[in-house]
PDB file of N, CA and C in Angstrom:
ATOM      1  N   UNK A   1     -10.501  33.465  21.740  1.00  0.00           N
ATOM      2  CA  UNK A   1     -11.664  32.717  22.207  1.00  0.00           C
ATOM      3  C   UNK A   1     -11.687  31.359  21.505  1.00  0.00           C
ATOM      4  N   UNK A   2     -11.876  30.454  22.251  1.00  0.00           N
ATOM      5  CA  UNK A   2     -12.013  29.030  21.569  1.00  0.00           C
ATOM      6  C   UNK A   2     -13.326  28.546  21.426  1.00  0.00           C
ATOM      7  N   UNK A   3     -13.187  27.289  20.625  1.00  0.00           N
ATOM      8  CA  UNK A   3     -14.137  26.486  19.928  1.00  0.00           C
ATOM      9  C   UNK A   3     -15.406  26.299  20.522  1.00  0.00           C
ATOM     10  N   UNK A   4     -16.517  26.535  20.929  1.00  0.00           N
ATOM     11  CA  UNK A   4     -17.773  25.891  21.850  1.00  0.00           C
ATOM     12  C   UNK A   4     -17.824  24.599  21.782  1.00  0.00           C
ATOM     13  N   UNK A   5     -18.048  23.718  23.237  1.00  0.00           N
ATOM     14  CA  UNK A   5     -18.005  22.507  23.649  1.00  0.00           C
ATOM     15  C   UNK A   5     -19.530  22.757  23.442  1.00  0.00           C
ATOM     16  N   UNK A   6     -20.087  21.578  22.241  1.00  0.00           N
ATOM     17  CA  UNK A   6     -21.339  20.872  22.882  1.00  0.00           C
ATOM     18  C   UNK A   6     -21.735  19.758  23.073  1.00  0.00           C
ATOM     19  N   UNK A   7     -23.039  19.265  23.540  1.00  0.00           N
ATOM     20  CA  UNK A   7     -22.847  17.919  24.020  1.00  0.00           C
ATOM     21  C   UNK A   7     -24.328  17.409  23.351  1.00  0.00           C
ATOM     22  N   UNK A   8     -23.722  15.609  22.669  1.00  0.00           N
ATOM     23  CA  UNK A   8     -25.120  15.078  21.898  1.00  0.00           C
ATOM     24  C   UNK A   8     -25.305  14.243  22.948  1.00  0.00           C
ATOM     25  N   UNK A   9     -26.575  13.792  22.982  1.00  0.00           N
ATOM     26  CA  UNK A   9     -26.779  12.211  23.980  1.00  0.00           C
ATOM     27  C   UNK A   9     -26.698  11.344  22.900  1.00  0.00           C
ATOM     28  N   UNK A  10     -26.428  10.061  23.599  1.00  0.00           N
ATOM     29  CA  UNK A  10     -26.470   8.991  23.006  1.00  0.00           C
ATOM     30  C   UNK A  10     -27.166   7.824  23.827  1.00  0.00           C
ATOM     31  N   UNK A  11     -27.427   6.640  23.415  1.00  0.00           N
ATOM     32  CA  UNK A  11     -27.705   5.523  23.759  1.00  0.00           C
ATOM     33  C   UNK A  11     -27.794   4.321  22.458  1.00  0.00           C
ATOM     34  N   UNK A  12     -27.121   3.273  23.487  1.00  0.00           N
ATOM     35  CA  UNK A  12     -26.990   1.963  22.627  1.00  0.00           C
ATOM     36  C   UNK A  12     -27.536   1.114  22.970  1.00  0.00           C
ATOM     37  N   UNK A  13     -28.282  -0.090  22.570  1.00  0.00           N
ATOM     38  CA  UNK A  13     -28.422  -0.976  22.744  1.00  0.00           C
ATOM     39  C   UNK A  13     -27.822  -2.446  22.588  1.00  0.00           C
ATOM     40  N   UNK A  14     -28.506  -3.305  23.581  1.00  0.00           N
ATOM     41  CA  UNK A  14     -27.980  -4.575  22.782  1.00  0.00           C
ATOM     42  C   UNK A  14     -26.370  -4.933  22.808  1.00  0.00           C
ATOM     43  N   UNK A  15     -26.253  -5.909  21.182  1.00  0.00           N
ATOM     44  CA  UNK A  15     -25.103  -6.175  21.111  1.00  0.00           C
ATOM     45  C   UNK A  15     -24.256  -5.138  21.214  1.00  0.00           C
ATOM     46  N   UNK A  16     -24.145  -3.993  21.315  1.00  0.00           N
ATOM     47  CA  UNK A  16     -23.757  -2.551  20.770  1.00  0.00           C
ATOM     48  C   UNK A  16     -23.063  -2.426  22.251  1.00  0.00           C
ATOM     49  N   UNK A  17     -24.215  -2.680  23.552  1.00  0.00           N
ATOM     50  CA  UNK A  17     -23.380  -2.931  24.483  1.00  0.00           C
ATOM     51  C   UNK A  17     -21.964  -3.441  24.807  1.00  0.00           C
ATOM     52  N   UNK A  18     -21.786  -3.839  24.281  1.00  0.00           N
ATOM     53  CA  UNK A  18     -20.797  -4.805  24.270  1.00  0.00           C
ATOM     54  C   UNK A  18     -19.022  -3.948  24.423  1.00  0.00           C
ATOM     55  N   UNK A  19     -19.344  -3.059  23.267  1.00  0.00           N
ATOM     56  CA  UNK A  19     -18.222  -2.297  23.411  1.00  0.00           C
ATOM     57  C   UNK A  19     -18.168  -0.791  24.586  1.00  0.00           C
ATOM     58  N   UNK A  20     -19.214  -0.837  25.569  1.00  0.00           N
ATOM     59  CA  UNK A  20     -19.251   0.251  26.275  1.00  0.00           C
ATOM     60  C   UNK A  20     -19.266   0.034  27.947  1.00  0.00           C
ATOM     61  N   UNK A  21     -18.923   0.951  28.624  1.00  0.00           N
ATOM     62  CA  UNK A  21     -18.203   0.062  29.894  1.00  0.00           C
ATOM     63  C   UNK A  21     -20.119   0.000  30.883  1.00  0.00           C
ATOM     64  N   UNK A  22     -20.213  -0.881  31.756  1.00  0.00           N
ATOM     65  CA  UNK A  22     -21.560  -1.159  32.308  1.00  0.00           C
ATOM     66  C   UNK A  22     -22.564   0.138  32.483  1.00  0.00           C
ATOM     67  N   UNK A  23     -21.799   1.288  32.823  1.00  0.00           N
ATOM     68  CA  UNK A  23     -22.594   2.657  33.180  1.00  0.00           C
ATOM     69  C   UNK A  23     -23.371   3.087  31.737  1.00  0.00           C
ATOM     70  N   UNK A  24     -22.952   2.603  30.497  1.00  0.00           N
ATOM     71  CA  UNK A  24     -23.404   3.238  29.859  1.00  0.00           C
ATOM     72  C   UNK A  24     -24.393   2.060  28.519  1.00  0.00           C
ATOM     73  N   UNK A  25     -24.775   1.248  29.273  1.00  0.00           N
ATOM     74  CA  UNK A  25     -25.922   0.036  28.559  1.00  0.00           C
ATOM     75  C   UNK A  25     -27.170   0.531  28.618  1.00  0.00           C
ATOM     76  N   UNK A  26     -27.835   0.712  28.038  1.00  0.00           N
ATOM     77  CA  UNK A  26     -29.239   1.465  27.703  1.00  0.00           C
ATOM     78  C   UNK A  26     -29.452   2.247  28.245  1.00  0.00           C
ATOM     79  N   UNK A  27     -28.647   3.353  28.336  1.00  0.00           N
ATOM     80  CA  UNK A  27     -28.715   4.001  29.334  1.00  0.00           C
ATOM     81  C   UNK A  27     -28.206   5.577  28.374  1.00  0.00           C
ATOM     82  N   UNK A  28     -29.277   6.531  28.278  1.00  0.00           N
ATOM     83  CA  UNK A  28     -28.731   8.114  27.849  1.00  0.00           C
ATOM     84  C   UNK A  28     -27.179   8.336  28.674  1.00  0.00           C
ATOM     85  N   UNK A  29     -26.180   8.459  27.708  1.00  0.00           N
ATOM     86  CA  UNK A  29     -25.336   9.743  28.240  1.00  0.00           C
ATOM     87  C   UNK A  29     -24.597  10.563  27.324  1.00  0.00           C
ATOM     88  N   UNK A  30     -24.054  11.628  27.674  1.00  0.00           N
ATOM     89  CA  UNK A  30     -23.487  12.800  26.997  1.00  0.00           C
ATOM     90  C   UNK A  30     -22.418  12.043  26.227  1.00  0.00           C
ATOM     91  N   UNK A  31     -21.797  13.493  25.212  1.00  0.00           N
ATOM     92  CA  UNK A  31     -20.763  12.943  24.350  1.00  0.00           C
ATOM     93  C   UNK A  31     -20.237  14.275  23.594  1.00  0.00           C
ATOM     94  N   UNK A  32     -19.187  15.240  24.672  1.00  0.00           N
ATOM     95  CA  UNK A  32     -19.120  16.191  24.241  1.00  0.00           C
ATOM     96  C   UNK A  32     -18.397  16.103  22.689  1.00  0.00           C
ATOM     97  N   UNK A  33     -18.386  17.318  22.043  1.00  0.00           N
ATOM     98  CA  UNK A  33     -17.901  17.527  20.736  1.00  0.00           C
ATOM     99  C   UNK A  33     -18.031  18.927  20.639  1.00  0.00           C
ATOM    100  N   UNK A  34     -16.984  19.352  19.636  1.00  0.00           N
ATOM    101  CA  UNK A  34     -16.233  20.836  18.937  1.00  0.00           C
ATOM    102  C   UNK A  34     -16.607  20.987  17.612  1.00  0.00           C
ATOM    103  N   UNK A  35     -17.289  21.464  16.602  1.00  0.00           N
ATOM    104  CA  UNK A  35     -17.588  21.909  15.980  1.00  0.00           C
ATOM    105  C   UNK A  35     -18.454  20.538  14.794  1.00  0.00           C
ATOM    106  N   UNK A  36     -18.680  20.367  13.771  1.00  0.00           N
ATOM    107  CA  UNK A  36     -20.085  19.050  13.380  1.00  0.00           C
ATOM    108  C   UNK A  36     -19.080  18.080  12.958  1.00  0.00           C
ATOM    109  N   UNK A  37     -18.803  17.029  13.981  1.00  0.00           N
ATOM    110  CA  UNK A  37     -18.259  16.041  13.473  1.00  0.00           C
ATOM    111  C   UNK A  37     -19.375  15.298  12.655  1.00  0.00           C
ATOM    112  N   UNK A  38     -18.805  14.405  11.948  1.00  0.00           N
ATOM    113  CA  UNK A  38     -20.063  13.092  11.118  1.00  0.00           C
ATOM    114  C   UNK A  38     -20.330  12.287  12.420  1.00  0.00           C
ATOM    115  N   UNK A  39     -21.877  11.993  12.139  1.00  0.00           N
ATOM    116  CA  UNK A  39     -22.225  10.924  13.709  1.00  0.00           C
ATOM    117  C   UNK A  39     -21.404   9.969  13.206  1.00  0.00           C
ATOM    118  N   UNK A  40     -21.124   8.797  12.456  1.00  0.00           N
ATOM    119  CA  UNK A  40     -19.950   7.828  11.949  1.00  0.00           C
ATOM    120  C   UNK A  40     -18.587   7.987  13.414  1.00  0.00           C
ATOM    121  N   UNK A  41     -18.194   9.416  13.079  1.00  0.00           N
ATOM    122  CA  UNK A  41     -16.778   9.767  13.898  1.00  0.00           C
ATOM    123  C   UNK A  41     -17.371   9.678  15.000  1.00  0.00           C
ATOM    124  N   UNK A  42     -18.436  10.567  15.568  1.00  0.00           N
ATOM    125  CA  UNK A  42     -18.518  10.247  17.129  1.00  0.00           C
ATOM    126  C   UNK A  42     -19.155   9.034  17.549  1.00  0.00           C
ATOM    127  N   UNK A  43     -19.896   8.203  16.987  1.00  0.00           N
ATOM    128  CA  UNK A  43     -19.812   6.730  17.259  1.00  0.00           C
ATOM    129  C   UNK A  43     -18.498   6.422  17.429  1.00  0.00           C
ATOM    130  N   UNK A  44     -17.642   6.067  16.696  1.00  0.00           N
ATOM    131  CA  UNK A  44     -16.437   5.513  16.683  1.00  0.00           C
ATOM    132  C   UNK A  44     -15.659   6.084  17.683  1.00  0.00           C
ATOM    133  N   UNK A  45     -15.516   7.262  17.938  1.00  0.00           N
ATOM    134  CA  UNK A  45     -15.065   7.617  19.701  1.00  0.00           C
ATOM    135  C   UNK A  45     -15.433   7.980  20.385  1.00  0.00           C
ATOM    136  N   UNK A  46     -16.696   7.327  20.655  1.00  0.00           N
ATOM    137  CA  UNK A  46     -17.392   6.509  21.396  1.00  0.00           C
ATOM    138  C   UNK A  46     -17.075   5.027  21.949  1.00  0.00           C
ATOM    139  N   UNK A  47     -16.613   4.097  21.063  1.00  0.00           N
ATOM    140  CA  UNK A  47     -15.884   2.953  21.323  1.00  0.00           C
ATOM    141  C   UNK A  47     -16.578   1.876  20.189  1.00  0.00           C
ATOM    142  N   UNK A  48     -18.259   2.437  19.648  1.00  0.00           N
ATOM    143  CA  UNK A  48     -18.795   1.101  19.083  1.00  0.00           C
ATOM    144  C   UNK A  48     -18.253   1.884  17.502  1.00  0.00           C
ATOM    145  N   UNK A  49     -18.119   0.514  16.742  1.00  0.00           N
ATOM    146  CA  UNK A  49     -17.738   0.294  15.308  1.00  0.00           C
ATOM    147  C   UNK A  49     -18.891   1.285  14.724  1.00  0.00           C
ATOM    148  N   UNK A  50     -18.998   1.901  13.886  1.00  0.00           N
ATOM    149  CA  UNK A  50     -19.829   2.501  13.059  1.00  0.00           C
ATOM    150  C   UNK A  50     -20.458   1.486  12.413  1.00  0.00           C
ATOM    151  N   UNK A  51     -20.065   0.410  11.698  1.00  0.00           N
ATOM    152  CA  UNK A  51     -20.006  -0.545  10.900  1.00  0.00           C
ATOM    153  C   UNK A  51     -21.076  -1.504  11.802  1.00  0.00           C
ATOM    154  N   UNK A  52     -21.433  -1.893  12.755  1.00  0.00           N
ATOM    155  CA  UNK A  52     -22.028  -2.672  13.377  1.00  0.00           C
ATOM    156  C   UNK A  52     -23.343  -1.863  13.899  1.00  0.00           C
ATOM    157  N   UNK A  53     -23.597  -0.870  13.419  1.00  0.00           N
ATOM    158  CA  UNK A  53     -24.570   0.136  14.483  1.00  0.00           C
ATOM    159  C   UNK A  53     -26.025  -0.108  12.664  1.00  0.00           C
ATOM    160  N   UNK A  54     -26.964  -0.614  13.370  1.00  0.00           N
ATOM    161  CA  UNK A  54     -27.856  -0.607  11.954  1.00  0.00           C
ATOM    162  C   UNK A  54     -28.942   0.084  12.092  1.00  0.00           C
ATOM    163  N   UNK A  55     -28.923   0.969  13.005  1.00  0.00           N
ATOM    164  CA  UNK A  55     -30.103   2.298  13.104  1.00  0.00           C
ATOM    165  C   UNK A  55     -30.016   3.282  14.393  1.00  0.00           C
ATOM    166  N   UNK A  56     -30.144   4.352  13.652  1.00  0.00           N
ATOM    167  CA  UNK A  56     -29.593   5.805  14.216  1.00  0.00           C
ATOM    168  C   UNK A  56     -31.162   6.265  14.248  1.00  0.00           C
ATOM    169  N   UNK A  57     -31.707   6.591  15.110  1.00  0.00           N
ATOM    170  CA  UNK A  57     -32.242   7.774  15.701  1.00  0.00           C
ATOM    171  C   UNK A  57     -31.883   9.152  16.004  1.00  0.00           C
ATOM    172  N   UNK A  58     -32.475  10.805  15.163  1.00  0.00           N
ATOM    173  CA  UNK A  58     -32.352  11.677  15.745  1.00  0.00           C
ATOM    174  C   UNK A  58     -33.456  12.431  15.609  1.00  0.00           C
ATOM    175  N   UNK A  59     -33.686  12.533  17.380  1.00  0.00           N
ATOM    176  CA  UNK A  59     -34.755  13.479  17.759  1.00  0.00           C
ATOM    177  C   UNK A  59     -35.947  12.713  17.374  1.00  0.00           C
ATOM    178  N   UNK A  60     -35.446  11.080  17.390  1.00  0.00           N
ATOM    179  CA  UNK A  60     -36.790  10.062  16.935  1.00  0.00           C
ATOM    180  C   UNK A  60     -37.032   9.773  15.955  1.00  0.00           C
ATOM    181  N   UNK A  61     -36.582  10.225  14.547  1.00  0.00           N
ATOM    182  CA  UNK A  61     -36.581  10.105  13.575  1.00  0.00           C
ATOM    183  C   UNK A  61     -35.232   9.193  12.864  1.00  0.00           C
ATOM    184  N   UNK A  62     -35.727   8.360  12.036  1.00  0.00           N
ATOM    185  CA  UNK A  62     -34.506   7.404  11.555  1.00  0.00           C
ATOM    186  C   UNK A  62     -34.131   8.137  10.578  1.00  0.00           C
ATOM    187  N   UNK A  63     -32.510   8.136  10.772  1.00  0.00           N
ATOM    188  CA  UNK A  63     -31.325   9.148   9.758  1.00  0.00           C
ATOM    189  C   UNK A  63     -30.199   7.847   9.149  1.00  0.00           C
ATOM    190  N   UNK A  64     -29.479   8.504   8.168  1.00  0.00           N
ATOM    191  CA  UNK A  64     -28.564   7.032   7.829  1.00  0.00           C
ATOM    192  C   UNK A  64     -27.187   7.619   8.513  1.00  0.00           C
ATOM    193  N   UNK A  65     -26.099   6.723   8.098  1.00  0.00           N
ATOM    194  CA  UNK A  65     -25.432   7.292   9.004  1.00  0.00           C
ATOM    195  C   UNK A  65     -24.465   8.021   8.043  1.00  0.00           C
ATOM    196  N   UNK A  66     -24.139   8.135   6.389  1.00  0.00           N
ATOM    197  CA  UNK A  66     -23.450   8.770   5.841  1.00  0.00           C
ATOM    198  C   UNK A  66     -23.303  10.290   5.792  1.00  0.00           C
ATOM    199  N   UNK A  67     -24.791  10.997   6.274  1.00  0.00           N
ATOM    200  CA  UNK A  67     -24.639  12.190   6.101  1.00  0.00           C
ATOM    201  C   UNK A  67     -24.786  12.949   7.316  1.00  0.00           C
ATOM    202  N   UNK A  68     -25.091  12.243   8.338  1.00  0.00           N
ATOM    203  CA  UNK A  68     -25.317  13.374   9.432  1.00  0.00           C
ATOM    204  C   UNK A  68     -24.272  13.586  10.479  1.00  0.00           C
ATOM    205  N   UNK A  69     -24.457  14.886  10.337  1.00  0.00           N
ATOM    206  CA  UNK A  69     -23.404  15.562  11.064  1.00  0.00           C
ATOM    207  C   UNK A  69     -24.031  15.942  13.254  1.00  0.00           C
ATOM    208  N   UNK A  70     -23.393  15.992  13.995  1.00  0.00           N
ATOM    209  CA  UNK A  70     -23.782  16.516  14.744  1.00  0.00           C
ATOM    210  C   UNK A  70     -23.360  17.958  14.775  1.00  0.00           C
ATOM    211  N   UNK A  71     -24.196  18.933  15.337  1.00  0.00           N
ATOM    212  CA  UNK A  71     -24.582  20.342  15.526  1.00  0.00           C
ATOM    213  C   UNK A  71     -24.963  20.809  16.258  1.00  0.00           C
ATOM    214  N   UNK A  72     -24.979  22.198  16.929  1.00  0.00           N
ATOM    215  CA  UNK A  72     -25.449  22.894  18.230  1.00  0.00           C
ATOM    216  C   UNK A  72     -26.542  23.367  17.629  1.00  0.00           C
ATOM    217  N   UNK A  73     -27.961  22.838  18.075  1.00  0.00           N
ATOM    218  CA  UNK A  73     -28.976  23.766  17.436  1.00  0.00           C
ATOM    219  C   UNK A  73     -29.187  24.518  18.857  1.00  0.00           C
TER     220      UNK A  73
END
Protein backbone atom coordinates (compact mmCIF):
# COMPACT_ATOMS: atom_id res chain seq x y z
CA UNK A 1 0.00 0.00 0.00
CA UNK A 2 1.38 3.41 -0.78
CA UNK A 3 1.87 6.80 0.60
CA UNK A 4 -1.66 8.97 0.94
CA UNK A 5 -1.92 11.85 -1.58
CA UNK A 6 -3.12 14.99 0.18
CA UNK A 7 -3.94 18.19 -0.99
CA UNK A 8 -3.13 21.95 0.71
CA UNK A 9 -4.71 25.08 -1.04
CA UNK A 10 -2.81 27.78 -1.75
CA UNK A 11 -3.03 31.32 -2.98
CA UNK A 12 -0.64 34.13 -3.93
CA UNK A 13 -0.73 37.37 -4.38
CA UNK A 14 0.70 40.25 -6.06
CA UNK A 15 4.26 40.33 -7.03
CA UNK A 16 4.22 36.57 -6.10
CA UNK A 17 2.12 36.39 -9.20
CA UNK A 18 4.60 36.73 -11.19
CA UNK A 19 6.09 33.36 -10.99
CA UNK A 20 2.66 31.43 -11.54
CA UNK A 21 1.01 30.76 -14.87
CA UNK A 22 -2.46 33.28 -15.29
CA UNK A 23 -4.97 30.44 -13.87
CA UNK A 24 -3.48 30.62 -10.74
CA UNK A 25 -3.27 34.75 -9.66
CA UNK A 26 -5.38 35.25 -6.65
CA UNK A 27 -6.94 32.66 -7.15
CA UNK A 28 -7.28 29.25 -4.43
CA UNK A 29 -5.79 26.12 -5.94
CA UNK A 30 -4.71 22.67 -4.85
CA UNK A 31 -1.16 21.41 -4.33
CA UNK A 32 -1.03 17.80 -3.88
CA UNK A 33 1.70 16.34 -1.43
CA UNK A 34 2.95 12.80 0.28
CA UNK A 35 3.67 12.81 3.62
CA UNK A 36 4.66 16.74 5.80
CA UNK A 37 6.79 18.42 3.55
CA UNK A 38 8.11 22.06 5.13
CA UNK A 39 5.62 24.79 3.55
CA UNK A 40 9.32 26.47 2.39
CA UNK A 41 9.52 23.05 -0.03
CA UNK A 42 6.04 23.23 -1.28
CA UNK A 43 6.22 26.90 -2.04
CA UNK A 44 9.26 26.31 -3.94
CA UNK A 45 7.49 23.55 -6.10
CA UNK A 46 5.15 25.52 -6.51
CA UNK A 47 7.36 27.84 -8.67
CA UNK A 48 7.50 31.08 -6.14
CA UNK A 49 10.99 31.57 -4.25
CA UNK A 50 10.38 30.91 -0.58
CA UNK A 51 12.69 33.81 -0.08
CA UNK A 52 10.36 36.44 -1.63
CA UNK A 53 7.01 35.19 0.05
CA UNK A 54 6.74 37.69 3.43
CA UNK A 55 3.53 36.21 4.95
CA UNK A 56 1.99 32.84 5.21
CA UNK A 57 -1.41 32.34 6.34
CA UNK A 58 -2.77 29.02 7.89
CA UNK A 59 -6.31 28.50 8.43
CA UNK A 60 -6.02 32.53 8.82
CA UNK A 61 -3.65 32.68 11.20
CA UNK A 62 -0.04 34.14 10.50
CA UNK A 63 2.73 31.20 10.77
CA UNK A 64 6.56 31.81 9.85
CA UNK A 65 7.79 29.92 7.37
CA UNK A 66 10.75 27.93 9.20
CA UNK A 67 8.68 25.55 10.99
CA UNK A 68 5.62 24.59 9.37
CA UNK A 69 5.10 21.60 7.97
CA UNK A 70 2.08 20.66 5.83
CA UNK A 71 -0.21 17.69 7.18
CA UNK A 72 -3.42 15.69 6.66
CA UNK A 73 -5.53 16.77 9.52
Amino acid sequence: MGVPVHTATFRFYEELCFFLPPEQHKQDFGYKFKGSPAIKDAIEAIGVPHTEVELILVNGASGGRSRLRLSHV
